[in-house]
C-alpha atoms as a PDB file:
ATOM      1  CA  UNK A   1     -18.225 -15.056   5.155  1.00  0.00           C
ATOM      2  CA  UNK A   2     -16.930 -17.050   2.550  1.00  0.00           C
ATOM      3  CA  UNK A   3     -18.973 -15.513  -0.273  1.00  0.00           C
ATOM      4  CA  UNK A   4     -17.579 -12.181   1.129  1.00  0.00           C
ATOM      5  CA  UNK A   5     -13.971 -13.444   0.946  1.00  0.00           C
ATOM      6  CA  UNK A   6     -14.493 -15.070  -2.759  1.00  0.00           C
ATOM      7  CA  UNK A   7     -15.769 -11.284  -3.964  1.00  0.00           C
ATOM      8  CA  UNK A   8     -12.942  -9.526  -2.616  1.00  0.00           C
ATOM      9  CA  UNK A   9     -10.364 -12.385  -4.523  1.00  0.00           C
ATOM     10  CA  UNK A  10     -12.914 -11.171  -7.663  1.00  0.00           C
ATOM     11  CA  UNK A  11     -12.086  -7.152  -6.500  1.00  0.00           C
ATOM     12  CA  UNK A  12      -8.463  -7.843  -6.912  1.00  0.00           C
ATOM     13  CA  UNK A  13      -8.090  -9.448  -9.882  1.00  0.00           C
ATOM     14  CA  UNK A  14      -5.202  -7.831 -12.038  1.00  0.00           C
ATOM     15  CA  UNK A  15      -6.744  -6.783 -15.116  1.00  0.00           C
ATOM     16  CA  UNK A  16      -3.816  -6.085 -17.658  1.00  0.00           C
ATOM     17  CA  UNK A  17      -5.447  -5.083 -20.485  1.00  0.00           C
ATOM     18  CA  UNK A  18      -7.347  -2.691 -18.499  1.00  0.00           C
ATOM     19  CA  UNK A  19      -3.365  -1.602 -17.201  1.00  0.00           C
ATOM     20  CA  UNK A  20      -2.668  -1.048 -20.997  1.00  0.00           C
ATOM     21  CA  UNK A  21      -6.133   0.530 -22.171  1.00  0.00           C
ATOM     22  CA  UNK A  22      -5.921   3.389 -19.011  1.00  0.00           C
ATOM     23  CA  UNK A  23      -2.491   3.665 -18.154  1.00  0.00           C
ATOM     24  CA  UNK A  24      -1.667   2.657 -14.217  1.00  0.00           C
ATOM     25  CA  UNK A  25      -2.838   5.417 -12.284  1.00  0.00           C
ATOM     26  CA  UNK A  26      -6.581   4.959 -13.575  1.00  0.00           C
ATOM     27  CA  UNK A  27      -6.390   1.064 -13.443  1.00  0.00           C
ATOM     28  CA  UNK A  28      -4.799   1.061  -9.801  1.00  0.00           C
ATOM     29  CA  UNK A  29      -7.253   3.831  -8.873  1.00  0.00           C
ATOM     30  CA  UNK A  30     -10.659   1.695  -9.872  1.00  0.00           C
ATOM     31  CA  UNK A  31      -8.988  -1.089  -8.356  1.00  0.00           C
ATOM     32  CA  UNK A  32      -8.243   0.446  -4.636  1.00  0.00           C
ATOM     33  CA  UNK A  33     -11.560   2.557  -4.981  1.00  0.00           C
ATOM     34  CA  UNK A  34     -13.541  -0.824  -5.991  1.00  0.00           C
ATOM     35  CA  UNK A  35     -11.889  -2.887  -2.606  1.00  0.00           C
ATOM     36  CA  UNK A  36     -13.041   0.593  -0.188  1.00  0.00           C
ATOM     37  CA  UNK A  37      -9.859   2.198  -0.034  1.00  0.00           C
ATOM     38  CA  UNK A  38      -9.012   6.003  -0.800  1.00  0.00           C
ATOM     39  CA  UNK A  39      -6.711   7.742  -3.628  1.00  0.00           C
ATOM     40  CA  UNK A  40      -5.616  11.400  -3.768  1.00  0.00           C
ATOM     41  CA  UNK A  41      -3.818  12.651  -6.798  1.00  0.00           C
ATOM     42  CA  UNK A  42      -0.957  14.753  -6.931  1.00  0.00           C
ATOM     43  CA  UNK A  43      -1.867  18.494  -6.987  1.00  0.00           C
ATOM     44  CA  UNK A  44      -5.389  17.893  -5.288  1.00  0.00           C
ATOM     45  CA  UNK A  45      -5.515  18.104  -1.194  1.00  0.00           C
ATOM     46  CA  UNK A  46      -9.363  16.125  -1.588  1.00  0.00           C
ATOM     47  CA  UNK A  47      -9.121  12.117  -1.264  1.00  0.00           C
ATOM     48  CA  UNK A  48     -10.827  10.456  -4.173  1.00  0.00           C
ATOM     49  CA  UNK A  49     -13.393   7.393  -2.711  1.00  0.00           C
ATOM     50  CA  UNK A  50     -16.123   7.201  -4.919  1.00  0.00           C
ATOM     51  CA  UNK A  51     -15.610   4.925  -7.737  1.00  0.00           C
ATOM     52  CA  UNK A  52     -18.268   6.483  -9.657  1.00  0.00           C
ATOM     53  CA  UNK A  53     -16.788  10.013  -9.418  1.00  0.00           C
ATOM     54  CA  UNK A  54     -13.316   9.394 -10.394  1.00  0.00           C
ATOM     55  CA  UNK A  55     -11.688  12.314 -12.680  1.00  0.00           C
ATOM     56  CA  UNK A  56     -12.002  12.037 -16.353  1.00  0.00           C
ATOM     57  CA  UNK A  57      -9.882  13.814 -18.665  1.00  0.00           C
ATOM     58  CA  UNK A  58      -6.688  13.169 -20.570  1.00  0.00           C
ATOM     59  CA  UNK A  59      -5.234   9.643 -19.180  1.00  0.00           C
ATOM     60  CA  UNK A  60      -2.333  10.073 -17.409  1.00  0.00           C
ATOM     61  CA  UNK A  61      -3.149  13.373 -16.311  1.00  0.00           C
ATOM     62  CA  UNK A  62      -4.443  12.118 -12.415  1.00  0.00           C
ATOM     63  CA  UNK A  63      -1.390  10.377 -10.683  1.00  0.00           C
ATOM     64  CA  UNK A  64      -1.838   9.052  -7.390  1.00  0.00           C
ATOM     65  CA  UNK A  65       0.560  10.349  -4.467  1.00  0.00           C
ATOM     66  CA  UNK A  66      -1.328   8.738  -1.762  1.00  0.00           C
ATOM     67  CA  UNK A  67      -3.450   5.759  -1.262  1.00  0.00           C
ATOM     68  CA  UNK A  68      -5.112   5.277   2.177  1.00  0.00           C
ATOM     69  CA  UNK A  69      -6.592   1.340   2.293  1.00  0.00           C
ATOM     70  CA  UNK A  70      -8.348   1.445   6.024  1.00  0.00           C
ATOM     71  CA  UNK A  71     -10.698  -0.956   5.917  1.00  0.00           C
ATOM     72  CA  UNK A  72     -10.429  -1.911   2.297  1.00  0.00           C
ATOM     73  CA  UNK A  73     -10.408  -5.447   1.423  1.00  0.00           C
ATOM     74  CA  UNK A  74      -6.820  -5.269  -0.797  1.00  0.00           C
ATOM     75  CA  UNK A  75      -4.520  -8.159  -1.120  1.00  0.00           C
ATOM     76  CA  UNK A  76      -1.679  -9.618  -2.896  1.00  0.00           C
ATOM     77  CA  UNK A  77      -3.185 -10.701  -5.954  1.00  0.00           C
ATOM     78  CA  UNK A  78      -3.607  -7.034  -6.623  1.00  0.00           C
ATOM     79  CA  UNK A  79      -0.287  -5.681  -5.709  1.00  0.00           C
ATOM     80  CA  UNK A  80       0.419  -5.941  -9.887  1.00  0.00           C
ATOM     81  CA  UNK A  81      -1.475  -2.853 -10.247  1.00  0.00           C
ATOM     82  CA  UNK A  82       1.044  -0.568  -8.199  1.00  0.00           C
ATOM     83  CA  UNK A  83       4.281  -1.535 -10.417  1.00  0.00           C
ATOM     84  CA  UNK A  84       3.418   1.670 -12.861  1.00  0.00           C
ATOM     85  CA  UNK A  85       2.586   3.625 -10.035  1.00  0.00           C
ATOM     86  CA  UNK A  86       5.774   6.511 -10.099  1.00  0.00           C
ATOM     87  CA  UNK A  87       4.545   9.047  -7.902  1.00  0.00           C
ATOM     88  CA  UNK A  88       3.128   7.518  -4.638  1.00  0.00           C
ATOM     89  CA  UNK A  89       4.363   8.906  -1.724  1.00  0.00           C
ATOM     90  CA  UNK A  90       2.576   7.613   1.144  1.00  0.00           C
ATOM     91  CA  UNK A  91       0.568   4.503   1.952  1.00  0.00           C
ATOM     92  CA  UNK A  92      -1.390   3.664   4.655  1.00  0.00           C
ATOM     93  CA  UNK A  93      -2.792   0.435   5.650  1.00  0.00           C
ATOM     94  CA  UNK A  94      -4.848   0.184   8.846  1.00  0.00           C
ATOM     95  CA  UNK A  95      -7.005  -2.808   9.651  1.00  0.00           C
ATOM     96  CA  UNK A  96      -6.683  -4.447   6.461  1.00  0.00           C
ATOM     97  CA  UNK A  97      -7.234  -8.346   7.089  1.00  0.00           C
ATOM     98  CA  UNK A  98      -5.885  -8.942   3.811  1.00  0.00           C
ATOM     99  CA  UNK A  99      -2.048  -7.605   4.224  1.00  0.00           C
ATOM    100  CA  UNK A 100       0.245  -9.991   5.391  1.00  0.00           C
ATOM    101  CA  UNK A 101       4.122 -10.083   5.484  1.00  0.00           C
ATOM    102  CA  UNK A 102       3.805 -11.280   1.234  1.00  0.00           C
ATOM    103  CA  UNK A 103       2.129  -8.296   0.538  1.00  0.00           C
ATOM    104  CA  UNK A 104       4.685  -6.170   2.418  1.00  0.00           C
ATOM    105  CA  UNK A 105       7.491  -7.799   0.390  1.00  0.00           C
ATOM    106  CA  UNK A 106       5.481  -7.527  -2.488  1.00  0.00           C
ATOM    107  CA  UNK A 107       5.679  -3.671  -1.756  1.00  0.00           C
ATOM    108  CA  UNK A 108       9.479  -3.492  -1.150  1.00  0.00           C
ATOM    109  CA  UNK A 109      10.301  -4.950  -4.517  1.00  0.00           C
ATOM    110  CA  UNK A 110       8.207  -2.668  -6.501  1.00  0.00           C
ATOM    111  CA  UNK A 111      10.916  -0.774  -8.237  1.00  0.00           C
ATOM    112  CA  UNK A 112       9.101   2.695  -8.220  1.00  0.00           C
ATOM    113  CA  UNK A 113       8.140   2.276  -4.754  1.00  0.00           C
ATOM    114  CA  UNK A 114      11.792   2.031  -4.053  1.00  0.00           C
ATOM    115  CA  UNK A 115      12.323   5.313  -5.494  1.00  0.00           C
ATOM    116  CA  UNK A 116       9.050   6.835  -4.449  1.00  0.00           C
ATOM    117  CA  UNK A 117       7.512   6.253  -1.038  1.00  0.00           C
ATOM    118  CA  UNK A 118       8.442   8.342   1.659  1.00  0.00           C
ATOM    119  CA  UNK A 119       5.913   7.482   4.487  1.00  0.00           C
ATOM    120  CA  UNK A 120       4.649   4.329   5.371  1.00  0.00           C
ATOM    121  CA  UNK A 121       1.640   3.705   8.303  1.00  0.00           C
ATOM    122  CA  UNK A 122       0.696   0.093   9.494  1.00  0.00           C
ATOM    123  CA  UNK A 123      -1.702  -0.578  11.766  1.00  0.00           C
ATOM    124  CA  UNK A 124      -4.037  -3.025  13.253  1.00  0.00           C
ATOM    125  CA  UNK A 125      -2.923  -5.554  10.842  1.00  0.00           C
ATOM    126  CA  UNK A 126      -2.877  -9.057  12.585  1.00  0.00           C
ATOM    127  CA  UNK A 127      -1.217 -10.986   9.955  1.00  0.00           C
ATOM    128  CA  UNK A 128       1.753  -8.946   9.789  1.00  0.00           C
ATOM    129  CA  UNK A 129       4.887 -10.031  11.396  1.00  0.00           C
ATOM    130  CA  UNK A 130       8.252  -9.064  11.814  1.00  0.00           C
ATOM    131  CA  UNK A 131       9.455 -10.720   8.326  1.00  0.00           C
ATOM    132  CA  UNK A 132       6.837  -8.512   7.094  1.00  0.00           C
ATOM    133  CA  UNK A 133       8.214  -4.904   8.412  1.00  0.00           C
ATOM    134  CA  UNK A 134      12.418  -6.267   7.949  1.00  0.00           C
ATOM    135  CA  UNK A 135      11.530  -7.002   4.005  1.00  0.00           C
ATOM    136  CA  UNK A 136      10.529  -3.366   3.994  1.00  0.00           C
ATOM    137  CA  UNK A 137      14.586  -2.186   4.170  1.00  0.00           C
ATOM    138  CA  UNK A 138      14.522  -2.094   0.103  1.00  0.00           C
ATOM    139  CA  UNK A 139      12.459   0.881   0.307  1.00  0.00           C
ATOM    140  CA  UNK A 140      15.514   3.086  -0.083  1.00  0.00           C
ATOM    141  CA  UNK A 141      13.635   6.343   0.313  1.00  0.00           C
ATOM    142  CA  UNK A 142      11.624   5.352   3.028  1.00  0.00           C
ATOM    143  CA  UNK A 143      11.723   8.394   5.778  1.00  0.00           C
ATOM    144  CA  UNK A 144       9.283   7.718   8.068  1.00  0.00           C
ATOM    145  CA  UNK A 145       7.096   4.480   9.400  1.00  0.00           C
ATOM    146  CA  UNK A 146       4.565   4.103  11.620  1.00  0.00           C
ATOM    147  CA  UNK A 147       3.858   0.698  12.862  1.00  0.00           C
ATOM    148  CA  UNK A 148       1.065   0.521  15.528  1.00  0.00           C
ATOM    149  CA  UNK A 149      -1.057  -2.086  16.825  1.00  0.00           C
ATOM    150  CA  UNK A 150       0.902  -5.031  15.052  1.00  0.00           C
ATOM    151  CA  UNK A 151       0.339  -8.654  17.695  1.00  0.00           C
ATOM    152  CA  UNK A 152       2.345 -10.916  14.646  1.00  0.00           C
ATOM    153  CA  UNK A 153       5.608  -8.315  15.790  1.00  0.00           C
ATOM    154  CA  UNK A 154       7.689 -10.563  18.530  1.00  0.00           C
ATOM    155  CA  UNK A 155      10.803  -9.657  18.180  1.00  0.00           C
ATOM    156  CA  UNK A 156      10.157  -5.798  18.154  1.00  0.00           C
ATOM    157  CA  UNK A 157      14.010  -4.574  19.035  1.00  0.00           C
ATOM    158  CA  UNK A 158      15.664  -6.880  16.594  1.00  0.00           C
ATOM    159  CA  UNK A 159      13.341  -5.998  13.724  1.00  0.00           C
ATOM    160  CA  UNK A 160      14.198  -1.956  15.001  1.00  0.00           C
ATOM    161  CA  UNK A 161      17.589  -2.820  14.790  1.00  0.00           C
ATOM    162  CA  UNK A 162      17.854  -4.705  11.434  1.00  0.00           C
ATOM    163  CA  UNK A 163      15.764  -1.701   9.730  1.00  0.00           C
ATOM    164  CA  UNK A 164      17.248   1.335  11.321  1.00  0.00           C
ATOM    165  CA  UNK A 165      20.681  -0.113  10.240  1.00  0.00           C
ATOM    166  CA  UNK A 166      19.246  -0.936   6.632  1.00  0.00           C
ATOM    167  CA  UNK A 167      17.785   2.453   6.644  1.00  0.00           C
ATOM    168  CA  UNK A 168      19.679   4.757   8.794  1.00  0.00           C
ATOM    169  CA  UNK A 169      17.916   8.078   7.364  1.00  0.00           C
ATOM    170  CA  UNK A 170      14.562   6.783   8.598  1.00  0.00           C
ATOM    171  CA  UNK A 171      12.146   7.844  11.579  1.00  0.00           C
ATOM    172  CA  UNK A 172      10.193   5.134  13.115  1.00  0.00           C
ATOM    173  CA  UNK A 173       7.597   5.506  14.930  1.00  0.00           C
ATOM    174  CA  UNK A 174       6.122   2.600  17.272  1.00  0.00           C
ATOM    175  CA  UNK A 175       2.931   2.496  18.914  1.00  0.00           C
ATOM    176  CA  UNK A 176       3.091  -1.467  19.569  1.00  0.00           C
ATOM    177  CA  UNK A 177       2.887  -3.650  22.858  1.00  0.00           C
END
C-alpha cells in the first residue's frame, strides 16, 4: 500500500517545463490520463483515456472541456497543472481517495476555473467535508453541483445555505445521508 501511495505522489508531480514545452492542455492531459482519469476535448463527443493514444497535431489545438477522475489517483500536488486550463467545463470526481477539502479550495481559486466551470459532480469522496464544498462559492459560474455520497458533510443545510446564497444562480443537487 505504501509503495502504491509513493507512485501516485510520483504521478502528480508538476512538471513545469513540460507546462512550457506542450502548452497546458497536453501537460494536464498526460498528467490526468497517467493517474487513470479521463479527458475529452472540446469539439470531440469521445473521452480520451489512453495515454498512449493521445492526439498529436499542432499544440494547442486539443483543449480539454471535461475531465472525469473516477477512480484516478489525482491529488493536490497536481492541481498546478489546471491553472492554464481555459476551457473546462465540467469536472467530475467520484471515489477519488486523494481529494480532500485542499484540493477543492485549490479548485475554487484557479482563476480560469472561476470563469469556466459550469458543472461540478462529487461523489464517494470520504475526505471531503463541508469546508471543502463552502470554499467552492468562488466558482462564479458554477450552475450546477452534484454532491452524492459525501460522510465528511455534517452540517448539510448550513453548507446549502452558505452556497446557494454565495451562488444564487446555481442548481444543487444532493444525493447525501
Amino acid at each position: 500500500r505504501h509503495f502504491w501511495g509513493w507512485l501516485n505522489a510520483v504521478f502528480n508531480k508538476v512538471d513545469y517545463e513540460r507546462i512550457q514545452a506542450v502548452g497546458p492542455d497536453r501537460a494536464a492531459s498526460e498528467w490526468l490520463l497517467r493517474c487513470g482519469a479521463l479527458v475529452r476535448y472540446q469539439g470531440y463527443q469521445k473521452w480520451q483515456q489512453d495515454y498512449n493514444g493521445l492526439p498529436t497535431g499542432p499544440l494547442g489545438k486539443y483543449k480539454i472541456e471535461a475531465i472525469n477522475a473516477t477512480d484516478s489517483c489525482i491529488m493536490y500536488r497536481g492541481f498546478d497543472y489546471l491553472d492554464g486550463l481555459e476551457h473546462v467545463t465540467e469536472i467530475k470526481l467520484q471515489k477519488c481517495i486523494y481529494i480532500q477539502d485542499e484540493c477543492l479550495q485549490r479548485l475554487s481559486e484557479t482563476t480560469n476555473l472561476q470563469k469556466s466551470l459550469l458543472q461540478l459532480k462529487i461523489i464517494s469522496c470520504g475526505n471531503v467535508t463541508d469546508k471543502g464544498i463552502i470554499a467552492l462559492h468562488k466558482l462564479r459560474n458554477l450552475e450546477y453541483l452534484y454532491l452524492s455520497d459525501l460522510p465528511g458533510i455534517r452540517e448539510k443545510e448550513t453548507t446549502v445555505r452558505i452556497l446557494q446564497q454565495a451562488l444564487p444562480n446555481l442548481e444543487l443537487e444532493l444525493d447525501l445521508e
